[in-house]
Structure formats: structure tokens, C-alpha cells
PDB file of N, CA and C in Angstrom:
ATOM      1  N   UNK A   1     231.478 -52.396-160.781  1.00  0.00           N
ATOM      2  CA  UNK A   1     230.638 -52.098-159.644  1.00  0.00           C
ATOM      3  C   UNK A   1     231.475 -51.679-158.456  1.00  0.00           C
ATOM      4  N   UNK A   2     230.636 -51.355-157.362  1.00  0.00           N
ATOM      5  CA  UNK A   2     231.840 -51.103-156.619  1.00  0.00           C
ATOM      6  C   UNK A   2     231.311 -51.846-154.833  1.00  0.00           C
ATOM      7  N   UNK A   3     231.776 -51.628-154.421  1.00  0.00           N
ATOM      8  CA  UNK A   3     230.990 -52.608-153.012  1.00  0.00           C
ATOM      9  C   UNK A   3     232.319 -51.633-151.777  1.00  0.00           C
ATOM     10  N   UNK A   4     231.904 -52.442-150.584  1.00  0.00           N
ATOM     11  CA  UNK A   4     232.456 -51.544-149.315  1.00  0.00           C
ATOM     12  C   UNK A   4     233.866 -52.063-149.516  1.00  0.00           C
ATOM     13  N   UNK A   5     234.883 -51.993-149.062  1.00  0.00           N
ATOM     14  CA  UNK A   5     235.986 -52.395-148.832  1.00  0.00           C
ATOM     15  C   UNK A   5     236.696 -52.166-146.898  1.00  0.00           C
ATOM     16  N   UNK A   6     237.700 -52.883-146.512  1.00  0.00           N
ATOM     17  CA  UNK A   6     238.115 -53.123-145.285  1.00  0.00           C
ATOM     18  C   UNK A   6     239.024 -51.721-145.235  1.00  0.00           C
ATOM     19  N   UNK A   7     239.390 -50.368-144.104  1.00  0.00           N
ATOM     20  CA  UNK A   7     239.898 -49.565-144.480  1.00  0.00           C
ATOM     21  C   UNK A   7     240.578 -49.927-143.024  1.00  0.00           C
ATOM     22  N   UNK A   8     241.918 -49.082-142.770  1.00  0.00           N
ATOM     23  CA  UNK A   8     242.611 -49.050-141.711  1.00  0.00           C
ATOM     24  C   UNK A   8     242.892 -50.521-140.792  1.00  0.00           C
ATOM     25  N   UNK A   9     242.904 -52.025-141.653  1.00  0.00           N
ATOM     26  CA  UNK A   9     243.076 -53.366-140.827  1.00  0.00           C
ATOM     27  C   UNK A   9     244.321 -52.781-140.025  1.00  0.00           C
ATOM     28  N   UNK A  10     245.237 -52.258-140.314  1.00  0.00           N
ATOM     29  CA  UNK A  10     246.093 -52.385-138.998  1.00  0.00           C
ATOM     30  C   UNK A  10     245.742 -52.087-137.484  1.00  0.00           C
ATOM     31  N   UNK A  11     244.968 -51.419-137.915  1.00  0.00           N
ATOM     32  CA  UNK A  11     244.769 -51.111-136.056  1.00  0.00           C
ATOM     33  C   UNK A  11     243.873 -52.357-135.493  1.00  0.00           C
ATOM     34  N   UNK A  12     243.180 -52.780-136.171  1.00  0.00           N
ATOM     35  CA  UNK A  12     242.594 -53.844-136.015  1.00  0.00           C
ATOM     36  C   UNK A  12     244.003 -55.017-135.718  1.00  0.00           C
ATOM     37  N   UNK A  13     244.693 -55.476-136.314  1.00  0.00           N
ATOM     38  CA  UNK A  13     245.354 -56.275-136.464  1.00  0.00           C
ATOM     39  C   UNK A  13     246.082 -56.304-135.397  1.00  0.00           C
ATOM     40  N   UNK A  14     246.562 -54.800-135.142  1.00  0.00           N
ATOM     41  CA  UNK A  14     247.352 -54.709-134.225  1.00  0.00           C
ATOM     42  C   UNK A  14     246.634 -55.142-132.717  1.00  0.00           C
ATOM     43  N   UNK A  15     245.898 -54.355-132.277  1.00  0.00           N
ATOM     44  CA  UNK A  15     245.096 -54.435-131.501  1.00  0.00           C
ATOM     45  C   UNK A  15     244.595 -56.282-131.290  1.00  0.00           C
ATOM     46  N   UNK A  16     244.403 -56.887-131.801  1.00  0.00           N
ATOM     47  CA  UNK A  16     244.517 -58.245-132.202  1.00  0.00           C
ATOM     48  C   UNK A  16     245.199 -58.817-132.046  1.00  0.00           C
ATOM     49  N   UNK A  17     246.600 -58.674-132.346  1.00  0.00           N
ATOM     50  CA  UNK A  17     247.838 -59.277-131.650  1.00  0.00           C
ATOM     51  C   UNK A  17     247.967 -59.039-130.426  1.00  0.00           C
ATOM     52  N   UNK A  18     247.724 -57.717-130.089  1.00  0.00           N
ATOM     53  CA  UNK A  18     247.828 -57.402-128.699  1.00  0.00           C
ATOM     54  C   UNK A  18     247.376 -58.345-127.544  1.00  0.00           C
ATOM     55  N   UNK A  19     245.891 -58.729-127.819  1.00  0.00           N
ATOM     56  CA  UNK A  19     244.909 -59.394-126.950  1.00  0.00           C
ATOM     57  C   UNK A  19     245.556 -60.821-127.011  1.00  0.00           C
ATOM     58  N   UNK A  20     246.236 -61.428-127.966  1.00  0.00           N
ATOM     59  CA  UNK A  20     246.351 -62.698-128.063  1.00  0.00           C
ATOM     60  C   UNK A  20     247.737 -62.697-127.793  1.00  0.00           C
ATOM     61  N   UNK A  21     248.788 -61.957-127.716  1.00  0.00           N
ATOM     62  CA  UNK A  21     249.749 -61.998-126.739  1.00  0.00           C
ATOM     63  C   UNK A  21     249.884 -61.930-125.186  1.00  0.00           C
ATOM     64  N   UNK A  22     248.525 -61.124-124.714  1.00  0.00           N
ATOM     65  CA  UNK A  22     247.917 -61.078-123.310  1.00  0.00           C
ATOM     66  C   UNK A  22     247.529 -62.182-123.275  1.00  0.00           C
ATOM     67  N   UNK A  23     246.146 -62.717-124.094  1.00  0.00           N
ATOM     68  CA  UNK A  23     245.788 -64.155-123.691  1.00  0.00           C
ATOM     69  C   UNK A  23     246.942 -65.420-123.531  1.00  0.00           C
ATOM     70  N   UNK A  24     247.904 -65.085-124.204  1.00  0.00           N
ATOM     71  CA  UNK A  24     248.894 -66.447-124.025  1.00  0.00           C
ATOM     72  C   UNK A  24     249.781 -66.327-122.869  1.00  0.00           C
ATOM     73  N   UNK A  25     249.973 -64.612-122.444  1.00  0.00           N
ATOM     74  CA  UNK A  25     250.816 -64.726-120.911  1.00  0.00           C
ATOM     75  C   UNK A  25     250.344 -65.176-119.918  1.00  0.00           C
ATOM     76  N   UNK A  26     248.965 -64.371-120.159  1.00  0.00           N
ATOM     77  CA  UNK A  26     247.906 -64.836-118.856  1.00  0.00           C
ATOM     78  C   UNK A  26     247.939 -66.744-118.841  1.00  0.00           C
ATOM     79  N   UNK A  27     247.591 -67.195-119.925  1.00  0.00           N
ATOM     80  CA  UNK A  27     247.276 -68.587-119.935  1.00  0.00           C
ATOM     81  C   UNK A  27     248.592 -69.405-119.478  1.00  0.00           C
ATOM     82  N   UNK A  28     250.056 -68.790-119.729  1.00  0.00           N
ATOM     83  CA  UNK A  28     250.971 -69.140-118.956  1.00  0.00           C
ATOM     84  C   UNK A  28     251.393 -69.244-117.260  1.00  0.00           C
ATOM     85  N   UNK A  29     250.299 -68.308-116.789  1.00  0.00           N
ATOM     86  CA  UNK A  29     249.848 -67.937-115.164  1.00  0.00           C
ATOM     87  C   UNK A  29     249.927 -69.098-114.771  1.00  0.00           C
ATOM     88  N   UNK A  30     250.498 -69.334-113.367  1.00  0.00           N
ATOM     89  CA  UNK A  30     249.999 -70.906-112.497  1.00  0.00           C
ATOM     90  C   UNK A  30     248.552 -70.579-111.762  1.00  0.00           C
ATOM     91  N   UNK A  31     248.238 -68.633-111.828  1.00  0.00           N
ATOM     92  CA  UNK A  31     247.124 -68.407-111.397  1.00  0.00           C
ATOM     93  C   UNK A  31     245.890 -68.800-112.163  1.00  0.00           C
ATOM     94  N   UNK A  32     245.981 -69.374-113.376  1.00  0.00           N
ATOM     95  CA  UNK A  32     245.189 -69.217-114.334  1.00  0.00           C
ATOM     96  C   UNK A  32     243.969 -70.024-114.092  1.00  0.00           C
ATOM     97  N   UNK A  33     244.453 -71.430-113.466  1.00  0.00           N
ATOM     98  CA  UNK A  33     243.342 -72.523-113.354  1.00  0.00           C
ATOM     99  C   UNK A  33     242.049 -72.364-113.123  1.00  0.00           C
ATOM    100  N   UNK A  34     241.642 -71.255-112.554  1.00  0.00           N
ATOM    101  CA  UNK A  34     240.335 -71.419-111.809  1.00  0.00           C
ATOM    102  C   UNK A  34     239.174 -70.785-113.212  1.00  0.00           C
ATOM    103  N   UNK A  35     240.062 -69.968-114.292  1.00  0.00           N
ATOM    104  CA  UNK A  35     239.615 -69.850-115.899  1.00  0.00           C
ATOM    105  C   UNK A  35     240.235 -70.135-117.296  1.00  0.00           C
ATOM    106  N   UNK A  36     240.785 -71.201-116.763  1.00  0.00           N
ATOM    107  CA  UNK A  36     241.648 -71.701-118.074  1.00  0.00           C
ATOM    108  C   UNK A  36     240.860 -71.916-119.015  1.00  0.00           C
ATOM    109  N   UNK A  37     239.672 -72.572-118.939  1.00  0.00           N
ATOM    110  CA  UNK A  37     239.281 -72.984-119.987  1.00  0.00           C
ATOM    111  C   UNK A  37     238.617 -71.644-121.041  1.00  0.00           C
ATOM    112  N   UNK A  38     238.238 -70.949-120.104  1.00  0.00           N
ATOM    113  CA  UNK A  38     237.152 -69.838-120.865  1.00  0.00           C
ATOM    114  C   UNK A  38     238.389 -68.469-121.096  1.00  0.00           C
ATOM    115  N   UNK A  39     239.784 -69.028-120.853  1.00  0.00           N
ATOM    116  CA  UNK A  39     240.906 -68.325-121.324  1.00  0.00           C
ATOM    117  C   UNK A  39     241.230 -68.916-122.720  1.00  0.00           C
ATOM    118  N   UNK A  40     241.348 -70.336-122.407  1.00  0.00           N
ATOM    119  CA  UNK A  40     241.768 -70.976-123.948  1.00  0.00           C
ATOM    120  C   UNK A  40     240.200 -70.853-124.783  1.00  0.00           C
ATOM    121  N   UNK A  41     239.096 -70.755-124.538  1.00  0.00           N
ATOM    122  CA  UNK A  41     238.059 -70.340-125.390  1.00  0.00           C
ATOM    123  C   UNK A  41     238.165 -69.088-126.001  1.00  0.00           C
ATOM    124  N   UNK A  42     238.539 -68.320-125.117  1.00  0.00           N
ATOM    125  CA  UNK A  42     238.669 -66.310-125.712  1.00  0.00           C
ATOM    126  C   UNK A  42     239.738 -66.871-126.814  1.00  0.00           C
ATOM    127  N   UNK A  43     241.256 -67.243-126.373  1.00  0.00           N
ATOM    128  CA  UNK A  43     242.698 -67.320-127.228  1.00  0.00           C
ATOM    129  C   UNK A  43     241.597 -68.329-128.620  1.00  0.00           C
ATOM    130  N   UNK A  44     241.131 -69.031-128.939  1.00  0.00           N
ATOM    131  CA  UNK A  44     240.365 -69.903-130.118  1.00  0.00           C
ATOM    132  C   UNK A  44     239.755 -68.606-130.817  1.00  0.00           C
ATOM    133  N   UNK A  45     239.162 -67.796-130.465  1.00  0.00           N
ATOM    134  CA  UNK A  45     238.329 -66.860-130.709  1.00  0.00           C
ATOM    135  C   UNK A  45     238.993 -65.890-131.415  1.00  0.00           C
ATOM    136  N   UNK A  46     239.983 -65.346-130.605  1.00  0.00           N
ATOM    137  CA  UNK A  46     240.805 -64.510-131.216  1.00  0.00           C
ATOM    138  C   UNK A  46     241.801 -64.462-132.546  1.00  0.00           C
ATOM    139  N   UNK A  47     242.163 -66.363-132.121  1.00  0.00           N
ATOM    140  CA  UNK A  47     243.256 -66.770-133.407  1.00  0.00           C
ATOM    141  C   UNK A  47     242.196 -67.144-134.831  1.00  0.00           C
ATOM    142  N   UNK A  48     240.792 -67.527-134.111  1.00  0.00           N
ATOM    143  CA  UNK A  48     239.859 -67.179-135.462  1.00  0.00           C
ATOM    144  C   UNK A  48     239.630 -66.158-136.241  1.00  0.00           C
ATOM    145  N   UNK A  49     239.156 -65.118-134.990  1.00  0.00           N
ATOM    146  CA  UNK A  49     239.650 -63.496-136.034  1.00  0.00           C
ATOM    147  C   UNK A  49     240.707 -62.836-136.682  1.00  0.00           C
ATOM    148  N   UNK A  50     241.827 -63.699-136.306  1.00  0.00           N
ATOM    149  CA  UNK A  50     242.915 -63.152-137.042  1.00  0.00           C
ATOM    150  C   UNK A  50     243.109 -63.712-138.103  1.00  0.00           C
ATOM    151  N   UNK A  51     242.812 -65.248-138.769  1.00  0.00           N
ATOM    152  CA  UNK A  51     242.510 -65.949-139.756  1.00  0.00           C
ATOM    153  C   UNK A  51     241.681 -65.747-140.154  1.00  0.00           C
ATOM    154  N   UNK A  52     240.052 -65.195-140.309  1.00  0.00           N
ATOM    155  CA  UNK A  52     239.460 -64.796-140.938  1.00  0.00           C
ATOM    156  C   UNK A  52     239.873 -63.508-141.784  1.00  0.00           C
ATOM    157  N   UNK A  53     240.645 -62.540-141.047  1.00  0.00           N
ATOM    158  CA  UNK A  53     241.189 -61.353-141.120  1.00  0.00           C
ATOM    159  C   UNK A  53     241.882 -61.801-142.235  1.00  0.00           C
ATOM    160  N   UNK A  54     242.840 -61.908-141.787  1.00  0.00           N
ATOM    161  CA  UNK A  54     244.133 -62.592-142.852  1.00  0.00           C
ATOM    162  C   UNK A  54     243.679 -63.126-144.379  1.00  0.00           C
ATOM    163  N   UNK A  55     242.509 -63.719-144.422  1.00  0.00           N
ATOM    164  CA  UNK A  55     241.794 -64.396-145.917  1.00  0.00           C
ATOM    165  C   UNK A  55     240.981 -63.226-146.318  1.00  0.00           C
ATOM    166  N   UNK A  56     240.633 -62.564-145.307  1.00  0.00           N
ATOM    167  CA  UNK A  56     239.469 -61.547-145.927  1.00  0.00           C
ATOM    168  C   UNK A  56     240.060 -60.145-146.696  1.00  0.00           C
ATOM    169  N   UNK A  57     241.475 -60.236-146.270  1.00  0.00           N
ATOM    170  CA  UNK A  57     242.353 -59.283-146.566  1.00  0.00           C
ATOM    171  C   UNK A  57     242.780 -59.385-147.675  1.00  0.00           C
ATOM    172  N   UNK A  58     243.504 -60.662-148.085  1.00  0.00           N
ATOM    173  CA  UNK A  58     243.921 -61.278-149.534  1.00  0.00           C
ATOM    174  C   UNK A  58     243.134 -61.500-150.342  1.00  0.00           C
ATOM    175  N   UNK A  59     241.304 -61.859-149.939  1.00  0.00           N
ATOM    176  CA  UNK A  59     240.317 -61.781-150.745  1.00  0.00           C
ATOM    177  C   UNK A  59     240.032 -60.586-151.454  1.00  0.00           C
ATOM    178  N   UNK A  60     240.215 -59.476-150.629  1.00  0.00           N
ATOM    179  CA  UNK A  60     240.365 -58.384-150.524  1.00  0.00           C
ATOM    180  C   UNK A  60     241.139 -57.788-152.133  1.00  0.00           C
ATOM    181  N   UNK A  61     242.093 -58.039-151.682  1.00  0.00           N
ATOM    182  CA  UNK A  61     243.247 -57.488-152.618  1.00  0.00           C
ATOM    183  C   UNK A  61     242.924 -58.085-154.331  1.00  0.00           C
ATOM    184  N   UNK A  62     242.560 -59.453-154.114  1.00  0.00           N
ATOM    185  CA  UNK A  62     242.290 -60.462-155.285  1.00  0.00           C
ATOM    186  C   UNK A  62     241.285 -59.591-156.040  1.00  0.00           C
ATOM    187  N   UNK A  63     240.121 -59.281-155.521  1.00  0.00           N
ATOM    188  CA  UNK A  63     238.877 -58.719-155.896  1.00  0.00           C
ATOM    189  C   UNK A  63     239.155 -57.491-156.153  1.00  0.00           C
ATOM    190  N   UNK A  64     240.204 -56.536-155.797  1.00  0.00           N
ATOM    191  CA  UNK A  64     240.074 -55.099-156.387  1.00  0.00           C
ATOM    192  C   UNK A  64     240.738 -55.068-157.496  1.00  0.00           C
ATOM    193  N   UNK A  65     241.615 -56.484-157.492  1.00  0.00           N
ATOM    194  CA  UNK A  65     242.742 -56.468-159.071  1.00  0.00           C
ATOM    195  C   UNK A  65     241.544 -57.118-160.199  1.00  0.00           C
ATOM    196  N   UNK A  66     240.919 -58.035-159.639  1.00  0.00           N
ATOM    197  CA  UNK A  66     240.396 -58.784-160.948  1.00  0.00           C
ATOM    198  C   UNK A  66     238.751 -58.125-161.418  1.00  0.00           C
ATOM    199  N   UNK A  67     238.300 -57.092-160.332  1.00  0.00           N
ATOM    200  CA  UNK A  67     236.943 -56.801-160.546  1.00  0.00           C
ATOM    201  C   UNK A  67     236.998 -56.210-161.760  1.00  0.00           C
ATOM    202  N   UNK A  68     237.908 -54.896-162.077  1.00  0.00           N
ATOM    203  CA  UNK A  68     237.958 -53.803-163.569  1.00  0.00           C
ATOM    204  C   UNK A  68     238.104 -54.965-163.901  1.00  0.00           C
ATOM    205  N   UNK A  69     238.658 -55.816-164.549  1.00  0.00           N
ATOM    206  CA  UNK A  69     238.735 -56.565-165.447  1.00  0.00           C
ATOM    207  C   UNK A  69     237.932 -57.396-166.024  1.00  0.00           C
ATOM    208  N   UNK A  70     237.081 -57.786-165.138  1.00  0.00           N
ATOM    209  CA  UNK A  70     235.728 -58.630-164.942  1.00  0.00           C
ATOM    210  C   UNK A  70     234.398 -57.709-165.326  1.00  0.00           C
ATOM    211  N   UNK A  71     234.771 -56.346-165.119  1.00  0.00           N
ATOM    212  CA  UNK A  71     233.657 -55.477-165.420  1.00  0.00           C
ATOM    213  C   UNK A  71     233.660 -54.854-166.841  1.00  0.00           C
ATOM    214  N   UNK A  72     234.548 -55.127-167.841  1.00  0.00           N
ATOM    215  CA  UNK A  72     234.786 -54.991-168.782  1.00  0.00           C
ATOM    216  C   UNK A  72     234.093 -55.309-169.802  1.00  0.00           C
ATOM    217  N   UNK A  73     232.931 -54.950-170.750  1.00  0.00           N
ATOM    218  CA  UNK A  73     232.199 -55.634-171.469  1.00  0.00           C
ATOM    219  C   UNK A  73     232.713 -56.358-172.299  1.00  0.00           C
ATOM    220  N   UNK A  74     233.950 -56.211-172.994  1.00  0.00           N
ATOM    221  CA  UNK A  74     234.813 -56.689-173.920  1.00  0.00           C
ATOM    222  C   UNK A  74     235.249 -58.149-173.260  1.00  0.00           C
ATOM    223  N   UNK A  75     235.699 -57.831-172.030  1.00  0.00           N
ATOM    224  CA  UNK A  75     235.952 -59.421-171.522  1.00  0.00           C
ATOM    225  C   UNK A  75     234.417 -60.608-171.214  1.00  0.00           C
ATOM    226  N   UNK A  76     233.551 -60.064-171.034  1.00  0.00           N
ATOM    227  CA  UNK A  76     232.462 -60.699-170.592  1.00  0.00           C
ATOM    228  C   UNK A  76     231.745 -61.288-171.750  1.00  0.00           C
ATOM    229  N   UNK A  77     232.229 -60.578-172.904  1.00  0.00           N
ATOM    230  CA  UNK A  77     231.860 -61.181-174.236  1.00  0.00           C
ATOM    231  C   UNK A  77     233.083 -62.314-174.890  1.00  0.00           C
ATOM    232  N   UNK A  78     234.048 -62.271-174.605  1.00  0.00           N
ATOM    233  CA  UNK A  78     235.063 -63.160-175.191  1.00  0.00           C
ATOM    234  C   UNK A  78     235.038 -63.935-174.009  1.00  0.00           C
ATOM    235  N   UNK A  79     235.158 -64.203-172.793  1.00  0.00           N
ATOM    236  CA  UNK A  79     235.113 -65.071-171.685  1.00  0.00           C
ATOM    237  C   UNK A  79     233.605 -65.259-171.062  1.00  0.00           C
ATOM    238  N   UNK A  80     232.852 -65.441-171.427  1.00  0.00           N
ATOM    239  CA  UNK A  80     231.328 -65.117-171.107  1.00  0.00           C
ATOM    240  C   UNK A  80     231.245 -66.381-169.727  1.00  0.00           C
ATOM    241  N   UNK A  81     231.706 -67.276-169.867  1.00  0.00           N
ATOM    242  CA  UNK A  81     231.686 -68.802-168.453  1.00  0.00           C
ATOM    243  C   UNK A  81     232.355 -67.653-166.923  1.00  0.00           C
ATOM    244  N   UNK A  82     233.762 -67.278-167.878  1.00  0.00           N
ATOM    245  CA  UNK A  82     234.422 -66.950-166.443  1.00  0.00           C
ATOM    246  C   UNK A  82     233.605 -65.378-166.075  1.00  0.00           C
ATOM    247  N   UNK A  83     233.288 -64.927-166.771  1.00  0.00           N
ATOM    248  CA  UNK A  83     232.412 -63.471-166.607  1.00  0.00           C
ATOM    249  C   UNK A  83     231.789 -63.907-165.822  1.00  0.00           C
ATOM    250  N   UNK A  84     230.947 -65.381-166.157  1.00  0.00           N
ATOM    251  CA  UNK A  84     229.733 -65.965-165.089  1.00  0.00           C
ATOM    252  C   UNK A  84     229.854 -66.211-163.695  1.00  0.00           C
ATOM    253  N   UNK A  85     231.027 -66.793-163.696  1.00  0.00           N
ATOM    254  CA  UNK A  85     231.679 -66.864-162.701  1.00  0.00           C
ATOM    255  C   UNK A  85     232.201 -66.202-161.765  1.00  0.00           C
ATOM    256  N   UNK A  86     232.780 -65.032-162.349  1.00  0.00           N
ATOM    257  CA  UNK A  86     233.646 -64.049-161.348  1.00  0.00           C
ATOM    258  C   UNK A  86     231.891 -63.146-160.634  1.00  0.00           C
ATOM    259  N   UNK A  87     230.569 -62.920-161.886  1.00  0.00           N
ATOM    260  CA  UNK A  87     229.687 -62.402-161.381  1.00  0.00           C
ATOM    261  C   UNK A  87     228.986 -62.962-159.879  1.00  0.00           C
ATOM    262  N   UNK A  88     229.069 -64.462-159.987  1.00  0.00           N
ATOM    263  CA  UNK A  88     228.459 -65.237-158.437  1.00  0.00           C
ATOM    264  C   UNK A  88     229.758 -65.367-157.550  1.00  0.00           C
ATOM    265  N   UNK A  89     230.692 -64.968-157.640  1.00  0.00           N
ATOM    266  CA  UNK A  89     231.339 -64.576-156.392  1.00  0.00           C
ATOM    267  C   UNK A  89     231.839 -63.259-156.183  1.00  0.00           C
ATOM    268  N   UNK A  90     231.670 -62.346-157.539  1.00  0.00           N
ATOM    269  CA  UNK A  90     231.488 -60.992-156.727  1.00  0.00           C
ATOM    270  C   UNK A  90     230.067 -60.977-156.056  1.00  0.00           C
ATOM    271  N   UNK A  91     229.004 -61.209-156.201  1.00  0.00           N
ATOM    272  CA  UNK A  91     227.686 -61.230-155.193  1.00  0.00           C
ATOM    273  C   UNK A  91     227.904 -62.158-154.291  1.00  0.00           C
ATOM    274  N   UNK A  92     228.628 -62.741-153.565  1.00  0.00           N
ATOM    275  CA  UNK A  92     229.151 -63.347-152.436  1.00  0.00           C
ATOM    276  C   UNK A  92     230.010 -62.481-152.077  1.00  0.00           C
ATOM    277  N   UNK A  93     231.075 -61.538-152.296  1.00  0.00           N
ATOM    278  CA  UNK A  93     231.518 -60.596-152.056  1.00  0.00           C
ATOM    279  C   UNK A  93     231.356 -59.596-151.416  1.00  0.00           C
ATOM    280  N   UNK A  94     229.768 -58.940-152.516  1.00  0.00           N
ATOM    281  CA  UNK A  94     229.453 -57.527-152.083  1.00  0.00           C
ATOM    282  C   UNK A  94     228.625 -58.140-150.949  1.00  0.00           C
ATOM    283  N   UNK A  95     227.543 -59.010-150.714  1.00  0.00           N
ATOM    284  CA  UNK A  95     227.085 -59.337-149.741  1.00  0.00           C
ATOM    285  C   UNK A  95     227.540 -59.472-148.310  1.00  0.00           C
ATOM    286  N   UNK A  96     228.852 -60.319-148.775  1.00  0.00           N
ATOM    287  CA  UNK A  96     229.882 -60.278-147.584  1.00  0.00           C
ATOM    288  C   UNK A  96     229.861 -58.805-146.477  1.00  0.00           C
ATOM    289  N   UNK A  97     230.451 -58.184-147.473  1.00  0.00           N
ATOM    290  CA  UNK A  97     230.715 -56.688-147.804  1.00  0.00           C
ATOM    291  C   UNK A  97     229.735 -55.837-146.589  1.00  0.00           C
ATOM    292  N   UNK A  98     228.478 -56.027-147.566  1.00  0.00           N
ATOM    293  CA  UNK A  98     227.425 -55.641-146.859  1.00  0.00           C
ATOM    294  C   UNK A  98     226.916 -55.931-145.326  1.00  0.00           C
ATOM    295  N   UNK A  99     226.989 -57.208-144.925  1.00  0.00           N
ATOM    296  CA  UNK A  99     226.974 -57.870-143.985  1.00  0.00           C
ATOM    297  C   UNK A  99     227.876 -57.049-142.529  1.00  0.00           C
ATOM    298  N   UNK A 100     229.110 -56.922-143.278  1.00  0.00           N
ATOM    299  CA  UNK A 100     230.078 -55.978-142.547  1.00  0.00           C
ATOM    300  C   UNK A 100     229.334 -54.734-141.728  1.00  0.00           C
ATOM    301  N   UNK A 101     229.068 -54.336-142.544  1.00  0.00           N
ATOM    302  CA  UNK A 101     228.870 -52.653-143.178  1.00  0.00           C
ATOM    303  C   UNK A 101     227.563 -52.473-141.624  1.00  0.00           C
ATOM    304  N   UNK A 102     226.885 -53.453-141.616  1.00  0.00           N
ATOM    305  CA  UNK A 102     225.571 -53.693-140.795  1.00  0.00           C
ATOM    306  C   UNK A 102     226.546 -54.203-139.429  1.00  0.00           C
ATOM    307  N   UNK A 103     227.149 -54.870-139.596  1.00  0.00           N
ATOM    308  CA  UNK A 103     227.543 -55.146-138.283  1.00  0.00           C
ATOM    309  C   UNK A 103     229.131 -55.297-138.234  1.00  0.00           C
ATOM    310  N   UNK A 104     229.648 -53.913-137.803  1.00  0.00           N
ATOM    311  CA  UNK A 104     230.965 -53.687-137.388  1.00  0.00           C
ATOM    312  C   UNK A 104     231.878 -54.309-136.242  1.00  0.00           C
ATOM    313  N   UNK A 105     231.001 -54.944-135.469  1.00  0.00           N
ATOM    314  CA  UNK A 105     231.515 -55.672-134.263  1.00  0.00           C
ATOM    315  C   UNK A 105     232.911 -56.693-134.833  1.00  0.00           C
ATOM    316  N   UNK A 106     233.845 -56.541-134.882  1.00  0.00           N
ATOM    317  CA  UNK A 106     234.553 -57.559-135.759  1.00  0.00           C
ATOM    318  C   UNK A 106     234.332 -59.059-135.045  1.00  0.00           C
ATOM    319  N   UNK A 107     234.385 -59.398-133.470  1.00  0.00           N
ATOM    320  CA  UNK A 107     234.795 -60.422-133.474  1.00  0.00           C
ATOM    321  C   UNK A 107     233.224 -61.045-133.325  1.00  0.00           C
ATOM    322  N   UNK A 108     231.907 -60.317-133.282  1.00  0.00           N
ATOM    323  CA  UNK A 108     230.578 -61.242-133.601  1.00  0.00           C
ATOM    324  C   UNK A 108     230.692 -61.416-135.315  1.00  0.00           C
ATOM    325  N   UNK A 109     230.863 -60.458-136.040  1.00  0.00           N
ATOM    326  CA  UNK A 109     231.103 -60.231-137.669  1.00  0.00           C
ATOM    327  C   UNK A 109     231.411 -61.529-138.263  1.00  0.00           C
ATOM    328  N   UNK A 110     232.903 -61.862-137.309  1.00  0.00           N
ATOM    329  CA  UNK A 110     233.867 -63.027-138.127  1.00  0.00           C
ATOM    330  C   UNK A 110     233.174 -64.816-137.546  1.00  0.00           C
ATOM    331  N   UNK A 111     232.070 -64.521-136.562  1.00  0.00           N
ATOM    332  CA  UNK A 111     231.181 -65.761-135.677  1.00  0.00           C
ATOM    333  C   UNK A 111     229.979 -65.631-136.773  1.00  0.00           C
ATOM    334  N   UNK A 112     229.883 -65.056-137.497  1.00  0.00           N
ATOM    335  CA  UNK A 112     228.389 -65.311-137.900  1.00  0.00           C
ATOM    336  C   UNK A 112     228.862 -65.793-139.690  1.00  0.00           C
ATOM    337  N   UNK A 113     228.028 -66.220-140.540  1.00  0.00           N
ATOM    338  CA  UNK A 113     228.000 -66.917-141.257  1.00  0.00           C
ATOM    339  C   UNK A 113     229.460 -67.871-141.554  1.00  0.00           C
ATOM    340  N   UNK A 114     229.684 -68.336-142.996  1.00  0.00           N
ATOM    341  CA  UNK A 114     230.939 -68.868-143.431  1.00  0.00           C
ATOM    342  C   UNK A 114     231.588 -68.485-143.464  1.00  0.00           C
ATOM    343  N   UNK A 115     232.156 -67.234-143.123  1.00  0.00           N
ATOM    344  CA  UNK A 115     233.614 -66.191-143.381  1.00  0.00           C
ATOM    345  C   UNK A 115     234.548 -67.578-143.153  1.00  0.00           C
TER     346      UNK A 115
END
């Protein structure tokens, strides 16, 4: 089957580091006090999207090696449990997937369900 996949994460990533190297100078400010807190709320936010990023990426990679293999009728008949298996978390996958696809915003994207 085939489902959406993540294209160009670096700029994302990058761009990502960026903000959370700003958020940590700024939060180093003696000016900072009067929004520290809703500074260290953004920096939580950000180091969440980059850990979601980071798993969704390697999930990523996991799922394009093991899907042909999983889609194989030959394997689904000699492994028929793990066939079962790999089938309910590729549909946690493509859903994922999908979910994306509808809402590109990355950092509401990575706030809304279990990512």
C-alpha cells in the first residue's frame, strides 16, 4: 500500500533548532522576567516538536523498510500473526499519515492526538 510520507524534514528541523536556540538565549536575558514563564512554555513546546519529529522520522524509515515486506502475499501466508500485526499498525500509520496531510501546521499537528 502506500500512504503520505514526511518530505524535506530538514528545513523543518532546521528551522526548529533555530527557534529553540533563540528561545534559550532569550531565556538567558536578565530582561526576561516579566515572560519567563510563557518563554519556558514556548522552549517545552518546541523541544516537544523536535521529539515527536525525531520518532516520527525513525518510524518513518522503519515502515518504508518493513512495509514491501509485509505486503507480500507469500509472507502473510507463512507469518499470518505478524502479517496481523504489522496490518494494525500500518492503519495507525496511514491514519497518522493522513491526519498530517489535513493539518500541516507542524507544531498544532505534533499537540493533537498521541504522536
Amino acid at each position: 500500500g502506500t500512504t503520505h510520507v514526511l518530505r524535506a524534514p530538514d528545513d523543518i528541523q532546521q528551522l526548529l533548532d533555530d527557534h529553540i536556540t533563540k528561545t534559550q538565549t532569550m531565556l538567558g536575558s536578565p530582561f526576561v522576567k516579566a515572560i519567563e514563564l510563557r518563554m519556558q512554555q514556548w522552549q517545552q513546546r518546541l523541544l516537544h516538536v523536535q521529539a515527536v519529529l525525531d520518532v516520527w522520522l525513525r518510524c518513518q524509515a522503519t515502515w518504508a523498510y518493513v512495509e514491501p515486506i509485509f505486503s507480500s502475499p507469500d509472507l502473510q501466508k507463512s507469518l499470518p500473526a505478524e502479517a496481523q500485526r504489522f496490518a494494525r499498525v500500518n492503519a495507525v500509520w496511514v491514519a497518522t499519515m493522513e491526519g498530517t496531510v489535513r493539518n500541516k501546521k507542524v507544531l498544532d499537528r505534533c499537540q493533537q492526538e498521541k504522536l
